[in-house]
PDBML (XML) file of the C-alpha atoms, coordinates in Angstrom:
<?xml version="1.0" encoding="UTF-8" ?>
<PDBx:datablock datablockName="MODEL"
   xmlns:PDBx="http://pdbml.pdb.org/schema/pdbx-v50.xsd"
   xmlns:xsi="http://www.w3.org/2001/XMLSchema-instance"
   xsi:schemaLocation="http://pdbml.pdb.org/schema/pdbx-v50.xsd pdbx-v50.xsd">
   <PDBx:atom_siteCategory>
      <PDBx:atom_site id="1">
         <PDBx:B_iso_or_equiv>0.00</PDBx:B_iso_or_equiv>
         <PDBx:Cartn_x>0.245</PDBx:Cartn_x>
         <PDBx:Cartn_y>17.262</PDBx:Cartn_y>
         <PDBx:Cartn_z>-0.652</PDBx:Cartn_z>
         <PDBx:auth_asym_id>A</PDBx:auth_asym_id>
         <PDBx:auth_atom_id>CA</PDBx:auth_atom_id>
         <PDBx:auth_comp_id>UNK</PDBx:auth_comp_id>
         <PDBx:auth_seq_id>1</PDBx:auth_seq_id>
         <PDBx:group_PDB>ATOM</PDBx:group_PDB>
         <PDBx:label_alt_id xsi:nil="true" />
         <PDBx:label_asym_id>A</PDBx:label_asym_id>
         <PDBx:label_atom_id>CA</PDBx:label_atom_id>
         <PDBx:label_comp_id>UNK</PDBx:label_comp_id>
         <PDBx:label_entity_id>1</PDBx:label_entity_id>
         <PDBx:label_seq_id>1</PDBx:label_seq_id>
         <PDBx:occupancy>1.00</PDBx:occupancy>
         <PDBx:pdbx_PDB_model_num>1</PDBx:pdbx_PDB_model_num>
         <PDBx:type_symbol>C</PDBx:type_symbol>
      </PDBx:atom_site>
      <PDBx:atom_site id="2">
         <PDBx:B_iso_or_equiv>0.00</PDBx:B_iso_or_equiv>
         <PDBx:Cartn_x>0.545</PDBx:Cartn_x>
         <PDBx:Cartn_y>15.433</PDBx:Cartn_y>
         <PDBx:Cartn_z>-4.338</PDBx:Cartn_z>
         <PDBx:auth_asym_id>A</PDBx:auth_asym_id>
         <PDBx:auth_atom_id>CA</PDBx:auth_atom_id>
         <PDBx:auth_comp_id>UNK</PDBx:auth_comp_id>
         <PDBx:auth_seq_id>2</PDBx:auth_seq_id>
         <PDBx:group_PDB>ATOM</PDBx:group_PDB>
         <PDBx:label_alt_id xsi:nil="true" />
         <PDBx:label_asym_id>A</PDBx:label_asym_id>
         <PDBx:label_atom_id>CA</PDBx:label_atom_id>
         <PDBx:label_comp_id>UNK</PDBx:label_comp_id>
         <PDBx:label_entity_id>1</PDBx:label_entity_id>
         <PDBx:label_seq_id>2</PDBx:label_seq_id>
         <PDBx:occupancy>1.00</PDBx:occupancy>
         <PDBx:pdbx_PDB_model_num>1</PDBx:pdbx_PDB_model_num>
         <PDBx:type_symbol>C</PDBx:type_symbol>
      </PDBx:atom_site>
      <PDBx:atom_site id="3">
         <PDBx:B_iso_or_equiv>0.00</PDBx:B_iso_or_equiv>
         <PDBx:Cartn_x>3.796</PDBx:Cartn_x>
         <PDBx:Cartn_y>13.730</PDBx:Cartn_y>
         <PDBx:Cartn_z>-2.745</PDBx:Cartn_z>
         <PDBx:auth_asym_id>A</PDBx:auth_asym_id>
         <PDBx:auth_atom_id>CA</PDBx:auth_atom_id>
         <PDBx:auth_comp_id>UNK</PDBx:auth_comp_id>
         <PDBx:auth_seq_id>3</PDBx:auth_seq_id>
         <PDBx:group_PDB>ATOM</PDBx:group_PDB>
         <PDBx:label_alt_id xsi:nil="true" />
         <PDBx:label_asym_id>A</PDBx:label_asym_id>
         <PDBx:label_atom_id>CA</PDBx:label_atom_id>
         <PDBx:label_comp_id>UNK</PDBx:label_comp_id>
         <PDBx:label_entity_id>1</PDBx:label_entity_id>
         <PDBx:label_seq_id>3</PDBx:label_seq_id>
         <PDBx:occupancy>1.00</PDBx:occupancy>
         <PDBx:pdbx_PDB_model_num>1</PDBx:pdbx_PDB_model_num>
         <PDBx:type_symbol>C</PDBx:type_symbol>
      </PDBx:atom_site>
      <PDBx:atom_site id="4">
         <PDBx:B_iso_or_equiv>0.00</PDBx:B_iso_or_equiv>
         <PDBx:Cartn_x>2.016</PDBx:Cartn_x>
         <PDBx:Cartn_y>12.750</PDBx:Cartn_y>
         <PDBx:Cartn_z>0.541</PDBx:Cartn_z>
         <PDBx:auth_asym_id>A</PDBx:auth_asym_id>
         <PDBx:auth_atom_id>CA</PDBx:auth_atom_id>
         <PDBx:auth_comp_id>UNK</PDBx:auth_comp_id>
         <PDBx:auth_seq_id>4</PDBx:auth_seq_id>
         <PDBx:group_PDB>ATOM</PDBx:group_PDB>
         <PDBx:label_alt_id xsi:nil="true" />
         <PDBx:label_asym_id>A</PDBx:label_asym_id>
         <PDBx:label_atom_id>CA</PDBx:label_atom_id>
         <PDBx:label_comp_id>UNK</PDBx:label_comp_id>
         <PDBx:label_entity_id>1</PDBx:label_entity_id>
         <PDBx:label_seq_id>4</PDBx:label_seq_id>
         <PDBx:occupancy>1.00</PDBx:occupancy>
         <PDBx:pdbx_PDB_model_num>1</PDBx:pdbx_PDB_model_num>
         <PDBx:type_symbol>C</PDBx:type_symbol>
      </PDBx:atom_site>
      <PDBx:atom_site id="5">
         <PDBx:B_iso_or_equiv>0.00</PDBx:B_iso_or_equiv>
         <PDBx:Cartn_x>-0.866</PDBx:Cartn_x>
         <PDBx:Cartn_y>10.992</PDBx:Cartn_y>
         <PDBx:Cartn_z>-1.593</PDBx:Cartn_z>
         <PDBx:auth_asym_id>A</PDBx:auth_asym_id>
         <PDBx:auth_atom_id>CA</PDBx:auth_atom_id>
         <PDBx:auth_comp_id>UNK</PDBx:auth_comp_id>
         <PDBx:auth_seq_id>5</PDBx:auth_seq_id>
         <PDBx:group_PDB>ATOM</PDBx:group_PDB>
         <PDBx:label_alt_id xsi:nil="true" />
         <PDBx:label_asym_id>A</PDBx:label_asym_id>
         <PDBx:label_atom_id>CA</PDBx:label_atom_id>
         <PDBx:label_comp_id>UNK</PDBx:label_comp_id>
         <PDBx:label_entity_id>1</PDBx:label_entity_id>
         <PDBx:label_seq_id>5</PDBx:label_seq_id>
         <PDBx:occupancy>1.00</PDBx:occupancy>
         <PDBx:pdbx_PDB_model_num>1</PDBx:pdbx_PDB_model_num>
         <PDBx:type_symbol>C</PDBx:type_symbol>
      </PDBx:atom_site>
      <PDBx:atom_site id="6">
         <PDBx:B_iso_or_equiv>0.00</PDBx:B_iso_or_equiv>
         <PDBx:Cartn_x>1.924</PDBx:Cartn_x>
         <PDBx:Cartn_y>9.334</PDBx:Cartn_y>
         <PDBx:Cartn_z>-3.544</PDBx:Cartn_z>
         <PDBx:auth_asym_id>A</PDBx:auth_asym_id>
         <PDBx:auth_atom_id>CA</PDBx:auth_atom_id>
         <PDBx:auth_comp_id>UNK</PDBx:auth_comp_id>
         <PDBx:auth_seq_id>6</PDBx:auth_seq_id>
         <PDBx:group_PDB>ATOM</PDBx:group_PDB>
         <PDBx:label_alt_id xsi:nil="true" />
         <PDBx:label_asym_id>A</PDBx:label_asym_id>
         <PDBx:label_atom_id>CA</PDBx:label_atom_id>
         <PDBx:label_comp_id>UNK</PDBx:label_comp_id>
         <PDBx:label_entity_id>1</PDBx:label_entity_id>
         <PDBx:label_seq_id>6</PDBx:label_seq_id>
         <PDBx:occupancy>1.00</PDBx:occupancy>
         <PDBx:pdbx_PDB_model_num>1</PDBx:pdbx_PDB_model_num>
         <PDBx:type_symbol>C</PDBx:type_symbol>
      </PDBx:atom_site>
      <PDBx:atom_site id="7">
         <PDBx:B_iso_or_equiv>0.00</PDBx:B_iso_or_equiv>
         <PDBx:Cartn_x>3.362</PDBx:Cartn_x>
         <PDBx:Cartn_y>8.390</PDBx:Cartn_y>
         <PDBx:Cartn_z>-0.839</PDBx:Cartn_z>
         <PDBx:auth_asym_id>A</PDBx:auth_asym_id>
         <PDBx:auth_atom_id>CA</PDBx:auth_atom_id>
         <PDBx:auth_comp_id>UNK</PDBx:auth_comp_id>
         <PDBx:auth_seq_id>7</PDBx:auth_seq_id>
         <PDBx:group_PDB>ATOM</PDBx:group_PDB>
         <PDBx:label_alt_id xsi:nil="true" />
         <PDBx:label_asym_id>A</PDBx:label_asym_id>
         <PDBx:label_atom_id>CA</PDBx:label_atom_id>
         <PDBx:label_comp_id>UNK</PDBx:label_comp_id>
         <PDBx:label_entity_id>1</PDBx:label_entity_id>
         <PDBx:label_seq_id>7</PDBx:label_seq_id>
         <PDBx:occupancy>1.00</PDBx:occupancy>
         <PDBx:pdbx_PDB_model_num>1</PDBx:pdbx_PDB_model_num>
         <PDBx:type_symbol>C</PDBx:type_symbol>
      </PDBx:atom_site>
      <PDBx:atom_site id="8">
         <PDBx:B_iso_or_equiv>0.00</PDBx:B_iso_or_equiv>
         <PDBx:Cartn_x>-0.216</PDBx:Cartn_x>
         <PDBx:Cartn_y>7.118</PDBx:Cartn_y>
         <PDBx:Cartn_z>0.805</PDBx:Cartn_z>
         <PDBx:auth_asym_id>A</PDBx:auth_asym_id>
         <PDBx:auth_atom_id>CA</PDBx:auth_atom_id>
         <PDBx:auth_comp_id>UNK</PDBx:auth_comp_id>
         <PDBx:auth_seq_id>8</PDBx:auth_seq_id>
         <PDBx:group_PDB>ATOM</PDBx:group_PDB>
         <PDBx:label_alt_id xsi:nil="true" />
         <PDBx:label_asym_id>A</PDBx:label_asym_id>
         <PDBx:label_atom_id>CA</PDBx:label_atom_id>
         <PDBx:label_comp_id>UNK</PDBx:label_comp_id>
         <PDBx:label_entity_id>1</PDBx:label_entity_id>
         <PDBx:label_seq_id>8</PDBx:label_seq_id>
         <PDBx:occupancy>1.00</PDBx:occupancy>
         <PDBx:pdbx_PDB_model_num>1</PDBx:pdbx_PDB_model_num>
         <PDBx:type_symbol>C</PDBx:type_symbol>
      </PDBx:atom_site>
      <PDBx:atom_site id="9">
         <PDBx:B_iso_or_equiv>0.00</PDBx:B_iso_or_equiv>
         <PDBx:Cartn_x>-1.048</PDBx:Cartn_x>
         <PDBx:Cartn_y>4.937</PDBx:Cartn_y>
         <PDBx:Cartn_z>-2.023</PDBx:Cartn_z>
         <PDBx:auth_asym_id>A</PDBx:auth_asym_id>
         <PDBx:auth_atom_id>CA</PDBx:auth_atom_id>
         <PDBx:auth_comp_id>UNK</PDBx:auth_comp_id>
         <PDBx:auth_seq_id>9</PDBx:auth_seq_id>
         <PDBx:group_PDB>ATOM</PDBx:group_PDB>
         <PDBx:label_alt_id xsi:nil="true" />
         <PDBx:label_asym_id>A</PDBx:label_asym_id>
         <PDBx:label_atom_id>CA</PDBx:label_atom_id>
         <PDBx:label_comp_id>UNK</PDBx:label_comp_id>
         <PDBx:label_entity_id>1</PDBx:label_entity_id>
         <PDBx:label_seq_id>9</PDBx:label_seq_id>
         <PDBx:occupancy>1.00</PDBx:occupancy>
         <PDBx:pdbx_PDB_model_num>1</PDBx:pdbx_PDB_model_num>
         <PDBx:type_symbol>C</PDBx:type_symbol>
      </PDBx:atom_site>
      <PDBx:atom_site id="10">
         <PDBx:B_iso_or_equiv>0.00</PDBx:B_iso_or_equiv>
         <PDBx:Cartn_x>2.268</PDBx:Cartn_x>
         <PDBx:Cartn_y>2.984</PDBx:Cartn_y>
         <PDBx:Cartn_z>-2.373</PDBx:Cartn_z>
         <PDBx:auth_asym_id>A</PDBx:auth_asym_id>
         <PDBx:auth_atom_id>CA</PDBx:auth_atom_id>
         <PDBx:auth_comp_id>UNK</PDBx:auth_comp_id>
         <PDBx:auth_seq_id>10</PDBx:auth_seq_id>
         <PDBx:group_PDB>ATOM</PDBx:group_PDB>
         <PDBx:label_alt_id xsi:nil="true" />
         <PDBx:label_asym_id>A</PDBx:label_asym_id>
         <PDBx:label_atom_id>CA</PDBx:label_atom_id>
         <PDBx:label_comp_id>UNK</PDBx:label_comp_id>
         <PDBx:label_entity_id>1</PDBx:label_entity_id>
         <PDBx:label_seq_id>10</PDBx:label_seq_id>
         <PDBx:occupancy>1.00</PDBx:occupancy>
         <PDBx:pdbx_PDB_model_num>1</PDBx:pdbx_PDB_model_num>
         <PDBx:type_symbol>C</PDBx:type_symbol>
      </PDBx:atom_site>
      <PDBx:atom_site id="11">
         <PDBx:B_iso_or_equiv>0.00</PDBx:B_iso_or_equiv>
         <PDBx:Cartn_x>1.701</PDBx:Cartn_x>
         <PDBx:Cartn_y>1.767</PDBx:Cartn_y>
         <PDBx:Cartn_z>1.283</PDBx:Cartn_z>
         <PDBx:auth_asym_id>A</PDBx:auth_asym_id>
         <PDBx:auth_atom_id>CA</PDBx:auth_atom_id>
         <PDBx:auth_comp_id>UNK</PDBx:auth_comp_id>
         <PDBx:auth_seq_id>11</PDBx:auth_seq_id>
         <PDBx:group_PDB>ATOM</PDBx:group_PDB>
         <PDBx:label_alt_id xsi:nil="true" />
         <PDBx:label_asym_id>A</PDBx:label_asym_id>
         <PDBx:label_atom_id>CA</PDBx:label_atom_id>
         <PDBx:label_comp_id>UNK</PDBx:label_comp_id>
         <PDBx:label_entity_id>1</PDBx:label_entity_id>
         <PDBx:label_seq_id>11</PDBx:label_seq_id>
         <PDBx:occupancy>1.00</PDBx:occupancy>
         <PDBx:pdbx_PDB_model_num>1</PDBx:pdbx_PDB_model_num>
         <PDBx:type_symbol>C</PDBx:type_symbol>
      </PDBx:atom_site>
      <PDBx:atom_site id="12">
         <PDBx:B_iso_or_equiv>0.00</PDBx:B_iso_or_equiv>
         <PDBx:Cartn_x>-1.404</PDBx:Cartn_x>
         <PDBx:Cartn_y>1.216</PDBx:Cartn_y>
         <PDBx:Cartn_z>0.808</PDBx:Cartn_z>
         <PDBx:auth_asym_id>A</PDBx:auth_asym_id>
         <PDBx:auth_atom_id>CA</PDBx:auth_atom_id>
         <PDBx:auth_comp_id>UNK</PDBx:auth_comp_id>
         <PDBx:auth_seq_id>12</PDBx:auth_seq_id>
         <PDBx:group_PDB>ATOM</PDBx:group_PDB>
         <PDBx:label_alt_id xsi:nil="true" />
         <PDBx:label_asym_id>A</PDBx:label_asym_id>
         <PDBx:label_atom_id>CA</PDBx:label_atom_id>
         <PDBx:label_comp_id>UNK</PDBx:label_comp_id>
         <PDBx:label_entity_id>1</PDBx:label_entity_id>
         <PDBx:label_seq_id>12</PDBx:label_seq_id>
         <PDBx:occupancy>1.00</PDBx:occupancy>
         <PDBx:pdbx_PDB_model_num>1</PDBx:pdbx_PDB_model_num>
         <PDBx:type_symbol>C</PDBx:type_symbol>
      </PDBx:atom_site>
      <PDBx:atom_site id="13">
         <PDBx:B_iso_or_equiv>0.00</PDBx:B_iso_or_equiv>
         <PDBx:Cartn_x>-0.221</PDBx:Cartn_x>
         <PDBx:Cartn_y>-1.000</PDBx:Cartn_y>
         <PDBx:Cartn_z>-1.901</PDBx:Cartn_z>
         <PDBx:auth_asym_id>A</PDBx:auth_asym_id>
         <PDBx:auth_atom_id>CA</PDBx:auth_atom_id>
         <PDBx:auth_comp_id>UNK</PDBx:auth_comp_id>
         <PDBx:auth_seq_id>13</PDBx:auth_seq_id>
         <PDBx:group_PDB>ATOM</PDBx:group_PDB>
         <PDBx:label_alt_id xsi:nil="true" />
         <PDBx:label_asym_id>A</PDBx:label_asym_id>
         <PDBx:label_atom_id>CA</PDBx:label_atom_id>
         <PDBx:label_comp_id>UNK</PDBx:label_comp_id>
         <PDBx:label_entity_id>1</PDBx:label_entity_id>
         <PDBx:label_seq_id>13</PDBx:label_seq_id>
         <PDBx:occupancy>1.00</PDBx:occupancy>
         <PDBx:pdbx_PDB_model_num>1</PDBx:pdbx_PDB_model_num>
         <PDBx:type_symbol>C</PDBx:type_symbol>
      </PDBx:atom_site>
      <PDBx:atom_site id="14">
         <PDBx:B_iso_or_equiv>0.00</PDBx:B_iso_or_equiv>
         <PDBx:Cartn_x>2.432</PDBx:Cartn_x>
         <PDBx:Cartn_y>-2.731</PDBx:Cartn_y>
         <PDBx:Cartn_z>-0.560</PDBx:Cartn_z>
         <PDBx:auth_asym_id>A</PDBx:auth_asym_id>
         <PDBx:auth_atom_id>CA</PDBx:auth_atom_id>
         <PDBx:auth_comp_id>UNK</PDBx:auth_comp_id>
         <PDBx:auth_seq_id>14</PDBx:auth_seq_id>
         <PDBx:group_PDB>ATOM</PDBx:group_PDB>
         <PDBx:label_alt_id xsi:nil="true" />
         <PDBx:label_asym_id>A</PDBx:label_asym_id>
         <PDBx:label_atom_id>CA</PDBx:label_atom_id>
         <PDBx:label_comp_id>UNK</PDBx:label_comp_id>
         <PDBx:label_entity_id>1</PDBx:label_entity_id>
         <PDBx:label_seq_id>14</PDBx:label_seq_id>
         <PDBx:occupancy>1.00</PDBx:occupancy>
         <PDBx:pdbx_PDB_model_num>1</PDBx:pdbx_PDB_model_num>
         <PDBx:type_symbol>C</PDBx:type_symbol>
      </PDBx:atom_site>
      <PDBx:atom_site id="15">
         <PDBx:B_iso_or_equiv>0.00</PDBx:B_iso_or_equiv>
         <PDBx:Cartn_x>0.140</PDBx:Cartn_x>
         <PDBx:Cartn_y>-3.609</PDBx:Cartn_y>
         <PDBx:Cartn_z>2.748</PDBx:Cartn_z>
         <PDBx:auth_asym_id>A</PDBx:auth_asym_id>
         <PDBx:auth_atom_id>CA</PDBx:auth_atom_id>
         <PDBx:auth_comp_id>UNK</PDBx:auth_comp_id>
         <PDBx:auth_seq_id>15</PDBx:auth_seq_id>
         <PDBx:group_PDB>ATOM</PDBx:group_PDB>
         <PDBx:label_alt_id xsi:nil="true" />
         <PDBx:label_asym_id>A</PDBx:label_asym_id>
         <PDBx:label_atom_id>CA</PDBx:label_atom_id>
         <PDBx:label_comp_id>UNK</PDBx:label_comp_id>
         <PDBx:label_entity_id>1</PDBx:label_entity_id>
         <PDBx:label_seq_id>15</PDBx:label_seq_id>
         <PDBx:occupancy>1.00</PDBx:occupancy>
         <PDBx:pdbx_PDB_model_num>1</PDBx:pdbx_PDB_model_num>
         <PDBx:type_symbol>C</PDBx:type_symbol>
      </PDBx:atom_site>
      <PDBx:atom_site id="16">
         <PDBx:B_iso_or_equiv>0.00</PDBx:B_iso_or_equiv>
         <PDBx:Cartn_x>-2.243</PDBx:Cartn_x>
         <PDBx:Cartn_y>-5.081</PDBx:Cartn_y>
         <PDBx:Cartn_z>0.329</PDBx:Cartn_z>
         <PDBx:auth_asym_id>A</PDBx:auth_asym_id>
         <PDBx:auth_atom_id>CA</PDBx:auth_atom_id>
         <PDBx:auth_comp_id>UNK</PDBx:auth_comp_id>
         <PDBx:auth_seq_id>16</PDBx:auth_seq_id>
         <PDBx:group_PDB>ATOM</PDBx:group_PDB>
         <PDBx:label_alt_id xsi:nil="true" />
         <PDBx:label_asym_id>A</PDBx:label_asym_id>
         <PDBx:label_atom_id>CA</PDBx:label_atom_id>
         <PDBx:label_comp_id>UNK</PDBx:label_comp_id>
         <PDBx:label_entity_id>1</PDBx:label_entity_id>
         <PDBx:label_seq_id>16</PDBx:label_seq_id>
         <PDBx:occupancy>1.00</PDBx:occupancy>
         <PDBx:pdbx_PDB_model_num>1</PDBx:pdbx_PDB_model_num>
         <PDBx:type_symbol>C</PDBx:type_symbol>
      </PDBx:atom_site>
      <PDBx:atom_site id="17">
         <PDBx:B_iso_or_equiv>0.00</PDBx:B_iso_or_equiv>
         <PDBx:Cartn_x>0.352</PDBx:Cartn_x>
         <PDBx:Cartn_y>-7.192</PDBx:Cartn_y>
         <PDBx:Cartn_z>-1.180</PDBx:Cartn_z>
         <PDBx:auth_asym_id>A</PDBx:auth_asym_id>
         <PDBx:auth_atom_id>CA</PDBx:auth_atom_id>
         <PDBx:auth_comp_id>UNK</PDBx:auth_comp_id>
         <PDBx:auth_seq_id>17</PDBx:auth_seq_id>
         <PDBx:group_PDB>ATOM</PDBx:group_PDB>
         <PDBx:label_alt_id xsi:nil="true" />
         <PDBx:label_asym_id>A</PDBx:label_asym_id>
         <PDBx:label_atom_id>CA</PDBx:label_atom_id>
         <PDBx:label_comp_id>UNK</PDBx:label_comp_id>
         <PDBx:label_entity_id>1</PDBx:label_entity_id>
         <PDBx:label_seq_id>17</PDBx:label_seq_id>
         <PDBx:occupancy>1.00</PDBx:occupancy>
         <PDBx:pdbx_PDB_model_num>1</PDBx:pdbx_PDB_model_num>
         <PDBx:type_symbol>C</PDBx:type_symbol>
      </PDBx:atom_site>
      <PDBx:atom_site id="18">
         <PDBx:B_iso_or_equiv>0.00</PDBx:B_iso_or_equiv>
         <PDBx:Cartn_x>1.332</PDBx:Cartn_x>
         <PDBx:Cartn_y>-8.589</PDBx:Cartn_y>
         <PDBx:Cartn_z>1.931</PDBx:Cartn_z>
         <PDBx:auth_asym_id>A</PDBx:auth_asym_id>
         <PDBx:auth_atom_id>CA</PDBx:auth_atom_id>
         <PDBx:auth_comp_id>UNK</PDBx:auth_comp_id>
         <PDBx:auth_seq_id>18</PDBx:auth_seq_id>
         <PDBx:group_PDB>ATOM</PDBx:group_PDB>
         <PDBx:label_alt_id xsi:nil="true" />
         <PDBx:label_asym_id>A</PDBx:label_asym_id>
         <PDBx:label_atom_id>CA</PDBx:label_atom_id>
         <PDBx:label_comp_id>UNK</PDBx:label_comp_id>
         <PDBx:label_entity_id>1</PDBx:label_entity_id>
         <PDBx:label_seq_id>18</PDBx:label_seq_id>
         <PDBx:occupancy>1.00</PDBx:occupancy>
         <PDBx:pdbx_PDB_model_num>1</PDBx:pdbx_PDB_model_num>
         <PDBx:type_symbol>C</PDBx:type_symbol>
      </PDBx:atom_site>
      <PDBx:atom_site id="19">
         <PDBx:B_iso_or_equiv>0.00</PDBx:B_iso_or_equiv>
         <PDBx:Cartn_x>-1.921</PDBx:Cartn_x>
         <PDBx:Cartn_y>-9.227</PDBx:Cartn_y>
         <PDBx:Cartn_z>3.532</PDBx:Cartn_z>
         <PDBx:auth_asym_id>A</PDBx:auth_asym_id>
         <PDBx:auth_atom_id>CA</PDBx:auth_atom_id>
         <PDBx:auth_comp_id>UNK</PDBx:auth_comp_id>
         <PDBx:auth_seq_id>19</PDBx:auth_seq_id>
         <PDBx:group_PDB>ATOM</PDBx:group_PDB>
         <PDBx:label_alt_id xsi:nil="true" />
         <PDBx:label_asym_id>A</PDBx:label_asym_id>
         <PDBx:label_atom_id>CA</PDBx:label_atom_id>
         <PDBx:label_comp_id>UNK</PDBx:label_comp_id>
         <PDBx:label_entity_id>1</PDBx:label_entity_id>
         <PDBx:label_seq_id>19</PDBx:label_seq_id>
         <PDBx:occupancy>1.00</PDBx:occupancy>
         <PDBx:pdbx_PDB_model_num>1</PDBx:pdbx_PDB_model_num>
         <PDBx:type_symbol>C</PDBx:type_symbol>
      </PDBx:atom_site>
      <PDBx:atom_site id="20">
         <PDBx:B_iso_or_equiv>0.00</PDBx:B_iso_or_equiv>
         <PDBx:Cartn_x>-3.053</PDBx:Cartn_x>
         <PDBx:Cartn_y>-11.042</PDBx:Cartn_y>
         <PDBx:Cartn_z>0.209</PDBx:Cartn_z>
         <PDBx:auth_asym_id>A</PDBx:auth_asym_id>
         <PDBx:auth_atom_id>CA</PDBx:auth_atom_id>
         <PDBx:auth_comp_id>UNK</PDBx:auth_comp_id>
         <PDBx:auth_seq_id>20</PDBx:auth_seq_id>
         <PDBx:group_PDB>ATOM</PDBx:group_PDB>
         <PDBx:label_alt_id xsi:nil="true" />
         <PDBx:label_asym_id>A</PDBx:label_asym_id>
         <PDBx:label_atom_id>CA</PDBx:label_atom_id>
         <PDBx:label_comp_id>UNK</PDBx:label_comp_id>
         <PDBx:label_entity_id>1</PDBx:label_entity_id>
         <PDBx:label_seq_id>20</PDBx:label_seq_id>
         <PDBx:occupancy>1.00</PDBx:occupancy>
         <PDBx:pdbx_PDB_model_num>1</PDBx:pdbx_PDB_model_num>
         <PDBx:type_symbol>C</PDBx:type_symbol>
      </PDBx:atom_site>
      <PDBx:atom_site id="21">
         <PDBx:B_iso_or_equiv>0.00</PDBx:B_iso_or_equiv>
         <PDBx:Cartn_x>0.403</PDBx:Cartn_x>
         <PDBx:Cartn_y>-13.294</PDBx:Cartn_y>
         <PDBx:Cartn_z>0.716</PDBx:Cartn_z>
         <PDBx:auth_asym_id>A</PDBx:auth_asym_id>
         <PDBx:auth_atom_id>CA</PDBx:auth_atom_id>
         <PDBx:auth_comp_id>UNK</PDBx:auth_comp_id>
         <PDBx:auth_seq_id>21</PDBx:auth_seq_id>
         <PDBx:group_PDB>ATOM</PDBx:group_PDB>
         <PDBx:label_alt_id xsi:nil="true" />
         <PDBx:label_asym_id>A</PDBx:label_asym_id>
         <PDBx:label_atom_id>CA</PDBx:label_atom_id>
         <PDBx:label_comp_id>UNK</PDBx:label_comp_id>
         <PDBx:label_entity_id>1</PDBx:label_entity_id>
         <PDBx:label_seq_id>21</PDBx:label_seq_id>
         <PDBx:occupancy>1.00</PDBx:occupancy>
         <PDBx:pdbx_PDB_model_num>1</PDBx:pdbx_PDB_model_num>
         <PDBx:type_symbol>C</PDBx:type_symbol>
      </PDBx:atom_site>
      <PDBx:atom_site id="22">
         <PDBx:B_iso_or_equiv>0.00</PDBx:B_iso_or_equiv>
         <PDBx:Cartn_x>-0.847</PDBx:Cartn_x>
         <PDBx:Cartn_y>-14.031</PDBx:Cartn_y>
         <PDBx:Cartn_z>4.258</PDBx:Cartn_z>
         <PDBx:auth_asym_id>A</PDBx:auth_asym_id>
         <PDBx:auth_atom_id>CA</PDBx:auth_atom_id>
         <PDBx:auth_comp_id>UNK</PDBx:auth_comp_id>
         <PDBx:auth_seq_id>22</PDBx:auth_seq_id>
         <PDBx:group_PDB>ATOM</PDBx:group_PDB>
         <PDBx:label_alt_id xsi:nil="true" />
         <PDBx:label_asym_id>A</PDBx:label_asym_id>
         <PDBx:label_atom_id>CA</PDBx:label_atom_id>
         <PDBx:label_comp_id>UNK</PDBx:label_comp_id>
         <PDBx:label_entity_id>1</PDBx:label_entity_id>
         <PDBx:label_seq_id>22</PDBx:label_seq_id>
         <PDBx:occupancy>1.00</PDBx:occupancy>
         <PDBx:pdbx_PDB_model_num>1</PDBx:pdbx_PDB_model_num>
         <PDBx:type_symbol>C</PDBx:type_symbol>
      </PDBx:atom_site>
      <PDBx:atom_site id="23">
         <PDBx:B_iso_or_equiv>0.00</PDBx:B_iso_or_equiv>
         <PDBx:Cartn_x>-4.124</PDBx:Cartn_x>
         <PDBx:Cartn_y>-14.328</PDBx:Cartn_y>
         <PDBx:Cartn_z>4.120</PDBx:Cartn_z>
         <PDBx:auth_asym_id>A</PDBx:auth_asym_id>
         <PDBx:auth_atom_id>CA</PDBx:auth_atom_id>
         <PDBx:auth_comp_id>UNK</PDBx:auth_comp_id>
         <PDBx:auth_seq_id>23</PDBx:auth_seq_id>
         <PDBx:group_PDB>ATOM</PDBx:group_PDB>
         <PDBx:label_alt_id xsi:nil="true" />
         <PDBx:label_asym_id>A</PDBx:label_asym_id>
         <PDBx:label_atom_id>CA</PDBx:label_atom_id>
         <PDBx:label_comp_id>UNK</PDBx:label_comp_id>
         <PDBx:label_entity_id>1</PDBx:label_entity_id>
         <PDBx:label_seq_id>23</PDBx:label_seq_id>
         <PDBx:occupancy>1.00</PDBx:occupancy>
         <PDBx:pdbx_PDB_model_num>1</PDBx:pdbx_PDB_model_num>
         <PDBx:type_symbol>C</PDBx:type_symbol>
      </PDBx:atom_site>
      <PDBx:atom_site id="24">
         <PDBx:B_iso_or_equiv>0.00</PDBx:B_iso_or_equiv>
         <PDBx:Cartn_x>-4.573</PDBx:Cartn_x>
         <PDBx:Cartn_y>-15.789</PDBx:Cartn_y>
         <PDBx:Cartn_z>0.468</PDBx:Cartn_z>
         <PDBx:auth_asym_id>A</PDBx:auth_asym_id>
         <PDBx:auth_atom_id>CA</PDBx:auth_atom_id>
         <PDBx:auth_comp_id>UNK</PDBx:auth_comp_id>
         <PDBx:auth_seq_id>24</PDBx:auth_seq_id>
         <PDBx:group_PDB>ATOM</PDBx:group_PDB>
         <PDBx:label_alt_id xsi:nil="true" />
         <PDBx:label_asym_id>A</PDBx:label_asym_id>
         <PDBx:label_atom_id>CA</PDBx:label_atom_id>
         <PDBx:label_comp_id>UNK</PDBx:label_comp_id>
         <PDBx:label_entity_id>1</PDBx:label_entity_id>
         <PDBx:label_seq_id>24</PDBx:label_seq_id>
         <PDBx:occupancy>1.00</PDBx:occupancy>
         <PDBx:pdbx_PDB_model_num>1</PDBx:pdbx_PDB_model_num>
         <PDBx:type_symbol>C</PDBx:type_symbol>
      </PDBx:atom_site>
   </PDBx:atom_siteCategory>
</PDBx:datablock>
């Protein structure tokens, strides 16, 4: 579980990176 949630909240980092790029 702790390494899923790690593992949750880097993508969910990286695909807010990119959709601020894109977007703004």
């Amino acid at each position: 579980t702790p390494f899923q949630w790690v593992r949750a909240v880097a993508t969910a980092l990286v695909s807010g990176l990119v959709t601020r790029m894109v977007l703004f």
